[in-house]
PDB file of N, CA and C in Angstrom:
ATOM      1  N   UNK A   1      49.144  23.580 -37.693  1.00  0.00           N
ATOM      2  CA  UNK A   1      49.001  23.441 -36.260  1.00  0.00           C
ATOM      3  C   UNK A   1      47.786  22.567 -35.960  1.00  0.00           C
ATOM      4  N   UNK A   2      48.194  21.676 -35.640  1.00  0.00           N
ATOM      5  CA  UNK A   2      46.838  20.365 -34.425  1.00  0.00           C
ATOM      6  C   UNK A   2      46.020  21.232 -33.038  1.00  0.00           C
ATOM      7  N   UNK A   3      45.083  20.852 -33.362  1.00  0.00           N
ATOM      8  CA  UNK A   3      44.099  21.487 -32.329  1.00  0.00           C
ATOM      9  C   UNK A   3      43.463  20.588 -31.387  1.00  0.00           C
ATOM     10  N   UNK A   4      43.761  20.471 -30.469  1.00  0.00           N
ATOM     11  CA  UNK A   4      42.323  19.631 -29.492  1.00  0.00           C
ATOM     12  C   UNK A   4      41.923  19.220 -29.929  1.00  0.00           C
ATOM     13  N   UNK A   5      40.931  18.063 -30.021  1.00  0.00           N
ATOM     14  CA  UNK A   5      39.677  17.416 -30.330  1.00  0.00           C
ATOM     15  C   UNK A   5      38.693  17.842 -29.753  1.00  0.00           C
ATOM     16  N   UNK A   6      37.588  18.448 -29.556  1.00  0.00           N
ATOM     17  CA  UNK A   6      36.469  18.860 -28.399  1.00  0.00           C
ATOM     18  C   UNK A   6      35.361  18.141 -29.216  1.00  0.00           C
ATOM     19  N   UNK A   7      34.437  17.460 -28.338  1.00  0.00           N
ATOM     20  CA  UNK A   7      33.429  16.410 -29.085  1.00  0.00           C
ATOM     21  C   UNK A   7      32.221  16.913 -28.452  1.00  0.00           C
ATOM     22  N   UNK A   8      31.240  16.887 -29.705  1.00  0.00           N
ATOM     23  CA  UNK A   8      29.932  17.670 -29.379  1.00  0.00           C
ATOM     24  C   UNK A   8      29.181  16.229 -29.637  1.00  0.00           C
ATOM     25  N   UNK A   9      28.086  16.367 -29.595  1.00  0.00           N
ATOM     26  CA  UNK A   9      26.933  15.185 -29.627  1.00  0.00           C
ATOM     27  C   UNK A   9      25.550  15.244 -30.873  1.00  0.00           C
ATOM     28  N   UNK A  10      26.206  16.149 -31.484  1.00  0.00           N
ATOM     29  CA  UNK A  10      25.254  16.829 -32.584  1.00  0.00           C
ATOM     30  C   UNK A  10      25.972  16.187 -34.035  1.00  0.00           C
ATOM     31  N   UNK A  11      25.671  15.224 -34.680  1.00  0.00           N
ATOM     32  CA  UNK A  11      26.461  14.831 -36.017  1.00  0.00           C
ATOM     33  C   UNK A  11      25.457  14.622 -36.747  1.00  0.00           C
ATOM     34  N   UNK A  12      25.489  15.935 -37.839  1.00  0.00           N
ATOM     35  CA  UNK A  12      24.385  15.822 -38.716  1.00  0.00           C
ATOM     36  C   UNK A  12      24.198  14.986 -39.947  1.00  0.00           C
ATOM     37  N   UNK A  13      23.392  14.699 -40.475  1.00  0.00           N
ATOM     38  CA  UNK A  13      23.153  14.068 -41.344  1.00  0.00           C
ATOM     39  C   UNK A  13      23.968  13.491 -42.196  1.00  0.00           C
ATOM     40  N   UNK A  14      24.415  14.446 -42.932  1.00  0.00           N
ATOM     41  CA  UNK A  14      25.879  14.228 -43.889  1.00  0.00           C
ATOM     42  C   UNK A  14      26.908  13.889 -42.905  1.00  0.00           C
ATOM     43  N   UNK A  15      27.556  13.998 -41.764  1.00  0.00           N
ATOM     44  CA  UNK A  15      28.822  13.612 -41.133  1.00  0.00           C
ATOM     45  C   UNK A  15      28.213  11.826 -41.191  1.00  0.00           C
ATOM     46  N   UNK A  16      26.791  11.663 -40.663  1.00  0.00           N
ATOM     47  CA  UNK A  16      26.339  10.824 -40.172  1.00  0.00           C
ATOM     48  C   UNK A  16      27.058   9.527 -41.279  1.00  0.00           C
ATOM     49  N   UNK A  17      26.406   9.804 -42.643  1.00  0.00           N
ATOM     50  CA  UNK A  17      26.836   9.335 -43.943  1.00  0.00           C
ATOM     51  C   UNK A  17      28.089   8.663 -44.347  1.00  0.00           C
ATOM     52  N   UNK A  18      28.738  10.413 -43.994  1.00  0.00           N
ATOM     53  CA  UNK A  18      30.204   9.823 -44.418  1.00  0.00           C
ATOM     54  C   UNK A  18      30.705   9.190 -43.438  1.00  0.00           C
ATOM     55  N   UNK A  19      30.621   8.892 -42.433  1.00  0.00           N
ATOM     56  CA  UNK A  19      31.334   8.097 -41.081  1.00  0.00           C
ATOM     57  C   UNK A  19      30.776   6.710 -41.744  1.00  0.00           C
ATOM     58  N   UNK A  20      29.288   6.374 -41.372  1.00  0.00           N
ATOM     59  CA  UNK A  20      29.037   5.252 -42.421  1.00  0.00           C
ATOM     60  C   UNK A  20      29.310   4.549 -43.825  1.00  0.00           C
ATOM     61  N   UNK A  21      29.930   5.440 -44.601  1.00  0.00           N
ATOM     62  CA  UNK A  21      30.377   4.897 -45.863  1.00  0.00           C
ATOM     63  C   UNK A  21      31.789   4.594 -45.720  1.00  0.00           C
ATOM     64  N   UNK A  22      32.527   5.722 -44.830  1.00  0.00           N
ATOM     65  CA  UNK A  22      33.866   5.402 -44.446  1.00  0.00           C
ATOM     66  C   UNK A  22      34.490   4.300 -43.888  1.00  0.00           C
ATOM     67  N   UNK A  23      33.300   3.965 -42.711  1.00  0.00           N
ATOM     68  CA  UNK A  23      33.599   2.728 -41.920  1.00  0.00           C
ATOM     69  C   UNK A  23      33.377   1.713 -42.006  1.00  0.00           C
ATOM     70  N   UNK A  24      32.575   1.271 -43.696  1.00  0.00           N
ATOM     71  CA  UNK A  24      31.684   0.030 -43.878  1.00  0.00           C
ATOM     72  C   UNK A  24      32.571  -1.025 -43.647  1.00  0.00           C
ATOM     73  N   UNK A  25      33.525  -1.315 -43.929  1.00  0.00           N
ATOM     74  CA  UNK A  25      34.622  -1.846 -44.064  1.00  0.00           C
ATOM     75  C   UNK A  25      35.089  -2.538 -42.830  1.00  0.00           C
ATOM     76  N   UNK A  26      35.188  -1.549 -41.603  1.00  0.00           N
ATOM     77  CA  UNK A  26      35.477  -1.501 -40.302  1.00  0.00           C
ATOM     78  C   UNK A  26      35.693  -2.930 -39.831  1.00  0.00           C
ATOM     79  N   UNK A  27      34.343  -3.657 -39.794  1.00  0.00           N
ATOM     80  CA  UNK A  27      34.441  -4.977 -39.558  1.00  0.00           C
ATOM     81  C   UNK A  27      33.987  -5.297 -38.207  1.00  0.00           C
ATOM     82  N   UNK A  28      32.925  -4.463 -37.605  1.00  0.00           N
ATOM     83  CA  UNK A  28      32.250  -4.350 -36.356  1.00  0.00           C
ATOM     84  C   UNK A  28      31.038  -3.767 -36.305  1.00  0.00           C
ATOM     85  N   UNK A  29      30.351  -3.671 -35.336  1.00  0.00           N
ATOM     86  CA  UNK A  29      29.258  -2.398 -35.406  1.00  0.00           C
ATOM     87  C   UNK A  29      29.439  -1.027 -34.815  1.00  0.00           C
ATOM     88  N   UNK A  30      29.307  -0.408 -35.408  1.00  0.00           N
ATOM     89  CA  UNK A  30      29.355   0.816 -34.977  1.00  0.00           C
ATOM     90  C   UNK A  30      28.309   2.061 -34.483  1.00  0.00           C
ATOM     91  N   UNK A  31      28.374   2.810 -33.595  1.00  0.00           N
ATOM     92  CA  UNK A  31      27.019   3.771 -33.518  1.00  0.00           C
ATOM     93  C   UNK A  31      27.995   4.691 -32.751  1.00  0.00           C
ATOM     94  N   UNK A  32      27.885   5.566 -33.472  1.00  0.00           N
ATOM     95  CA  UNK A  32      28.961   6.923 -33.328  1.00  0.00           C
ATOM     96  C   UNK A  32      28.010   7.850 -32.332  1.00  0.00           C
ATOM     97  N   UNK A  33      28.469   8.192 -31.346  1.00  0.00           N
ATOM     98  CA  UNK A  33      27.692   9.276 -30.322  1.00  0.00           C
ATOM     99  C   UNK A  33      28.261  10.770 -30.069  1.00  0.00           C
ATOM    100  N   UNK A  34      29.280  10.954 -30.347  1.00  0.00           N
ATOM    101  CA  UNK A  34      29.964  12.112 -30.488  1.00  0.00           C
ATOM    102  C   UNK A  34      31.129  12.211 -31.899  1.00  0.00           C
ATOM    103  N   UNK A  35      31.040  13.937 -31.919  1.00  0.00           N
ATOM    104  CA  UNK A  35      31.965  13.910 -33.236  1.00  0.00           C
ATOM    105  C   UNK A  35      32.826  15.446 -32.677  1.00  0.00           C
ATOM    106  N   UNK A  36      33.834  15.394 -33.451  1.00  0.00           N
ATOM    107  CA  UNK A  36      34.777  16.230 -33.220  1.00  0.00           C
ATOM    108  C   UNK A  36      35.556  16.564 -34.590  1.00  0.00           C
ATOM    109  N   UNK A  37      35.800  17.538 -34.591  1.00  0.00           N
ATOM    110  CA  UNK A  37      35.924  18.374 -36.311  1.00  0.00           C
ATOM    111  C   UNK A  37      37.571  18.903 -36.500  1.00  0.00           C
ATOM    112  N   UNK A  38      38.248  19.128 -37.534  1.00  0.00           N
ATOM    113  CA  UNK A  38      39.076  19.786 -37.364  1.00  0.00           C
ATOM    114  C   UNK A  38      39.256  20.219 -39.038  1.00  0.00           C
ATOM    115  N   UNK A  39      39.847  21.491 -39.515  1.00  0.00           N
ATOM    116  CA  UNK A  39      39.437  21.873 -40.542  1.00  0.00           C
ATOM    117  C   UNK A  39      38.847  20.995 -42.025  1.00  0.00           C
ATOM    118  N   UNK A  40      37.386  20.722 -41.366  1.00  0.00           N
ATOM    119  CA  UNK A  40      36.596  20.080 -42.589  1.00  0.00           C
ATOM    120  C   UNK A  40      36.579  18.870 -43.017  1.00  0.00           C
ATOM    121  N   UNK A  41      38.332  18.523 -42.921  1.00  0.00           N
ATOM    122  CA  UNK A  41      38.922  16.731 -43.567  1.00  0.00           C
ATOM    123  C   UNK A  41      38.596  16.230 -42.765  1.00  0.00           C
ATOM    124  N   UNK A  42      39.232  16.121 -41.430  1.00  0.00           N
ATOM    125  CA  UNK A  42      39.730  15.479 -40.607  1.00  0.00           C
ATOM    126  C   UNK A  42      38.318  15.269 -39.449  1.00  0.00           C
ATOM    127  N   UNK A  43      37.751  14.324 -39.223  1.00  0.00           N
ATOM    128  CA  UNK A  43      37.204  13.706 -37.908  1.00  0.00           C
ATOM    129  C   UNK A  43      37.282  13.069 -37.108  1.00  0.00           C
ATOM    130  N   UNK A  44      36.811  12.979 -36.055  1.00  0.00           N
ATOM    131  CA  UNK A  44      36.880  11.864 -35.077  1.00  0.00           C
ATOM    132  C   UNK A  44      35.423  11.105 -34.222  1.00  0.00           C
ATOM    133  N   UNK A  45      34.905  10.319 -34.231  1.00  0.00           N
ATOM    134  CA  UNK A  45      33.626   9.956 -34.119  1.00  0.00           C
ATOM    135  C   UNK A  45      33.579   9.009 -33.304  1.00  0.00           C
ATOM    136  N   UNK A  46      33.645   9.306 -31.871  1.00  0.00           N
ATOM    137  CA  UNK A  46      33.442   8.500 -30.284  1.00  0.00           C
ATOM    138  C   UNK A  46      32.568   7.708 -30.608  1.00  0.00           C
ATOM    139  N   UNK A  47      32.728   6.212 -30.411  1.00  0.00           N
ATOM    140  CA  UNK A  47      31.399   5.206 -30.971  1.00  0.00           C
ATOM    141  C   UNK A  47      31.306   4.112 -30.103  1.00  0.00           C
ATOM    142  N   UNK A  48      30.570   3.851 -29.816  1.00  0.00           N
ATOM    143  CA  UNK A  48      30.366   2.591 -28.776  1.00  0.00           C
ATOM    144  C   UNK A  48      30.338   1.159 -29.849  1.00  0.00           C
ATOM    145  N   UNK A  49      31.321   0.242 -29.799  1.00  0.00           N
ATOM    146  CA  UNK A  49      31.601  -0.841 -30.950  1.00  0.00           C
ATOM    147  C   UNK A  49      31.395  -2.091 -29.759  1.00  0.00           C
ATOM    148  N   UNK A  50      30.139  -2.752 -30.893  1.00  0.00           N
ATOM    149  CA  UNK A  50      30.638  -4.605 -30.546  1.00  0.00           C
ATOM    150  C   UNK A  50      31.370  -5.624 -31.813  1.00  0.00           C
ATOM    151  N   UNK A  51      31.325  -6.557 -31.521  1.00  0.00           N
ATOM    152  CA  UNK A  51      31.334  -7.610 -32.868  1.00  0.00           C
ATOM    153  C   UNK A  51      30.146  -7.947 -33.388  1.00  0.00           C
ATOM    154  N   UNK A  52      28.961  -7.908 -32.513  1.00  0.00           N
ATOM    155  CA  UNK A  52      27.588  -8.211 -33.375  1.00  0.00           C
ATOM    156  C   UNK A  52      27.053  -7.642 -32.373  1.00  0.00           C
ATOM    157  N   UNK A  53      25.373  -7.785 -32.405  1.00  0.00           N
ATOM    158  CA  UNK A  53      24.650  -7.413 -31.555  1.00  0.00           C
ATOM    159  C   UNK A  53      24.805  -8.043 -29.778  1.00  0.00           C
ATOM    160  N   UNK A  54      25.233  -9.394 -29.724  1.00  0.00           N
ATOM    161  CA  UNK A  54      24.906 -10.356 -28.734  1.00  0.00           C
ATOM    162  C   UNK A  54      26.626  -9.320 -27.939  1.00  0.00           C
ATOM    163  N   UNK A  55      27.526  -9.263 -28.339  1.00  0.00           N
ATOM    164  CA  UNK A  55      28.505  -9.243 -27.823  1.00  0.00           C
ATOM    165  C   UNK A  55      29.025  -7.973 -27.139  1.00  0.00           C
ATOM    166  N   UNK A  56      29.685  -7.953 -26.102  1.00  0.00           N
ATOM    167  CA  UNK A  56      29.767  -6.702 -25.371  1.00  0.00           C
ATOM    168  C   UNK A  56      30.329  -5.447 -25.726  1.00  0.00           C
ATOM    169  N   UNK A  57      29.819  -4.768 -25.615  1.00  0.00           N
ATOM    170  CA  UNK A  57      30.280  -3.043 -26.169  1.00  0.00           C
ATOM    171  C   UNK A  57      31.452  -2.506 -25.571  1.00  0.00           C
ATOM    172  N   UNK A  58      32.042  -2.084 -26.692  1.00  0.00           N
ATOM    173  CA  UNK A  58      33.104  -1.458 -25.898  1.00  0.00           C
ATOM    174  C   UNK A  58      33.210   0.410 -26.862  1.00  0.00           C
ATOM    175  N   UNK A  59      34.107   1.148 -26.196  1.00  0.00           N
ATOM    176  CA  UNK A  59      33.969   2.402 -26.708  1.00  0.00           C
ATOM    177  C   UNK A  59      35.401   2.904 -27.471  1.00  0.00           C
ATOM    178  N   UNK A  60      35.109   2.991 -28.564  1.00  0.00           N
ATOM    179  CA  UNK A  60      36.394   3.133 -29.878  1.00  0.00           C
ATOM    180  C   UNK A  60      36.098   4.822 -30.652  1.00  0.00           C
ATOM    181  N   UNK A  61      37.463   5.506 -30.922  1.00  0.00           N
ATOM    182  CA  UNK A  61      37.376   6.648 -31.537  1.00  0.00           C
ATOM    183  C   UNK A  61      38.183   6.112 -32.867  1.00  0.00           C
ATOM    184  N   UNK A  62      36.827   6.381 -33.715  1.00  0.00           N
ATOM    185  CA  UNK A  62      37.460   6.384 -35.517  1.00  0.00           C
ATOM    186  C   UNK A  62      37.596   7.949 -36.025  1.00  0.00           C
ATOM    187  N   UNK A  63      38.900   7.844 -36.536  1.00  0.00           N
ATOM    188  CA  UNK A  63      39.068   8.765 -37.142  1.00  0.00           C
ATOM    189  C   UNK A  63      39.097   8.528 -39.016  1.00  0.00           C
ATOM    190  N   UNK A  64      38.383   9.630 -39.010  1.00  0.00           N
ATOM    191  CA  UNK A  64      38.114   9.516 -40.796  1.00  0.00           C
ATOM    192  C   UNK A  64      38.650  11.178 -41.388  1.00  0.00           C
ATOM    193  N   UNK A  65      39.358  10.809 -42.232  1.00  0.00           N
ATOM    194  CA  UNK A  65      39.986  11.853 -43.340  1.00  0.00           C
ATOM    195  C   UNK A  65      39.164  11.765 -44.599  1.00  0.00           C
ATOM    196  N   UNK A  66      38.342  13.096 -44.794  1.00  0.00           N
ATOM    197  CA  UNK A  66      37.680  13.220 -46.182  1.00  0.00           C
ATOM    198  C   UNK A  66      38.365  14.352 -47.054  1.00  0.00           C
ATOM    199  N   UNK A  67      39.006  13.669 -47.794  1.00  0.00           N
ATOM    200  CA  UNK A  67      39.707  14.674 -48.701  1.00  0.00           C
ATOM    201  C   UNK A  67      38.872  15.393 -49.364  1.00  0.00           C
ATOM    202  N   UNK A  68      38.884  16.518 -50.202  1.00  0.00           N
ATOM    203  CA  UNK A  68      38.078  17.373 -50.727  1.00  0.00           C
ATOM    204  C   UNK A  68      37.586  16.395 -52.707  1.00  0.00           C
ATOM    205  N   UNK A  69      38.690  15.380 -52.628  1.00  0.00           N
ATOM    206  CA  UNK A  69      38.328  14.822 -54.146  1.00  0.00           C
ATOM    207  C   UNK A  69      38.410  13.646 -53.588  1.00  0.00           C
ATOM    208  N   UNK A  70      36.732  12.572 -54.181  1.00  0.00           N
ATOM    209  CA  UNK A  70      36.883  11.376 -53.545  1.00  0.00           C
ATOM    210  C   UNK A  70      36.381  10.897 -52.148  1.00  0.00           C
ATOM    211  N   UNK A  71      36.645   9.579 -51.939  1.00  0.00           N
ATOM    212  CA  UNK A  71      35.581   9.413 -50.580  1.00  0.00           C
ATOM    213  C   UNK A  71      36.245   9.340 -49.402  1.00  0.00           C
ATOM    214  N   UNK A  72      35.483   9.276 -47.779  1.00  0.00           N
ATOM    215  CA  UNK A  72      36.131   9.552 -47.052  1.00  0.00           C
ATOM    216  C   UNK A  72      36.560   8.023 -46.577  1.00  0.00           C
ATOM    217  N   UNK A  73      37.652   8.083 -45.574  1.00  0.00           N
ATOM    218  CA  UNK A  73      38.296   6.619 -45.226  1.00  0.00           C
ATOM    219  C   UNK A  73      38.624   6.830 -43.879  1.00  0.00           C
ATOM    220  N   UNK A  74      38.708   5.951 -43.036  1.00  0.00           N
ATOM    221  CA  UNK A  74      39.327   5.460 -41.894  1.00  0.00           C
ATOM    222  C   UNK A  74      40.418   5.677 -41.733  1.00  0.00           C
ATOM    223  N   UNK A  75      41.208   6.493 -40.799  1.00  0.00           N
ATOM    224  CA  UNK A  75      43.098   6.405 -41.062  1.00  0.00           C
ATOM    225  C   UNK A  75      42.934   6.130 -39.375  1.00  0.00           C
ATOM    226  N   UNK A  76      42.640   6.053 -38.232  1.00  0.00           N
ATOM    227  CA  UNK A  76      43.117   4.933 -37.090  1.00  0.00           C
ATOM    228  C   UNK A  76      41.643   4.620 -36.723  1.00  0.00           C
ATOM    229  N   UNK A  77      41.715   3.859 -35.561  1.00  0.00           N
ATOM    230  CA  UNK A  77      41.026   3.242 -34.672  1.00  0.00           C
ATOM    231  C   UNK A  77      41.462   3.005 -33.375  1.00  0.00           C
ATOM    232  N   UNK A  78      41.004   3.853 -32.486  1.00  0.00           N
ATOM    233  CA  UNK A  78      41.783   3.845 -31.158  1.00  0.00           C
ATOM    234  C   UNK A  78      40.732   3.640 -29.768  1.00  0.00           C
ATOM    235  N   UNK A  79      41.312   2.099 -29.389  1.00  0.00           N
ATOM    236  CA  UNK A  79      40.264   1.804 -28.143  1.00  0.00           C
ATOM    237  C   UNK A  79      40.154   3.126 -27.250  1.00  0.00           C
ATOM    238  N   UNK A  80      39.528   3.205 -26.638  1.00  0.00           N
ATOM    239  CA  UNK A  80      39.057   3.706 -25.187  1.00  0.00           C
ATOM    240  C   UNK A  80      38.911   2.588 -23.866  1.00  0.00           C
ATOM    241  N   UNK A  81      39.387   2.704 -23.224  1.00  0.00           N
ATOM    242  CA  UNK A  81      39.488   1.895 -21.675  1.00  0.00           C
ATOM    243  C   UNK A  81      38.502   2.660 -21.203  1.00  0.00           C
ATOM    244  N   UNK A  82      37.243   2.516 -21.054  1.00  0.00           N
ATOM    245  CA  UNK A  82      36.294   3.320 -19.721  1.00  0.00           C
ATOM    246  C   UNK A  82      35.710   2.435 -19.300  1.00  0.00           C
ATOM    247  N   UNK A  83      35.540   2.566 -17.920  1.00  0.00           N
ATOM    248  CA  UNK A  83      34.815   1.589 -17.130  1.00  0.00           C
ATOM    249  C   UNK A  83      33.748   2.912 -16.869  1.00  0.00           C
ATOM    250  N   UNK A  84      32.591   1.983 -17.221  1.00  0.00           N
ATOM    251  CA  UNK A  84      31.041   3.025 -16.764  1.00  0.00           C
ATOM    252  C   UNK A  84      30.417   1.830 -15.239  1.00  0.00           C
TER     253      UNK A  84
END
């Protein structure tokens, strides 16, 4: 059974890590501001993304699957439309 996503603002150290090792790849910048859990594997990490520093931000949810053997990876990338 799939549960909600509910996103807290607290991503400790180690989530911090594996989102970063997961996403090196990504091919943008990333700075993850919220995270959301679901039994242990499965994350989701609200991130405000540009193409470099100069270029405009926009707000993307990566989701990363860390299997229990092995490292964790990226399985989507899903814009967010918010106008602030």
């Amino acid at each position: 059974m799939l549960y909600d996503w509910i996103y807290q603002t607290n991503i400790s150290n180690a989530e911090y890590r594996m989102f970063t090792e997961a996403s090196q790849n990504v091919g943008c910048c990333l700075r993850p501001i919220a995270i959301a859990r679901q039994n242990l594997s499965r994350y989701r990490f609200m991130c405000i993304s540009s193409a470099d520093s100069n270029a405009p931000a926009h707000f993307l949810i990566i989701e990363v699957y860390n299997p229990r053997e092995g490292p964790a990876y990226v399985t989507q990338r899903l814009p967010l439309n918010i106008d602030i």
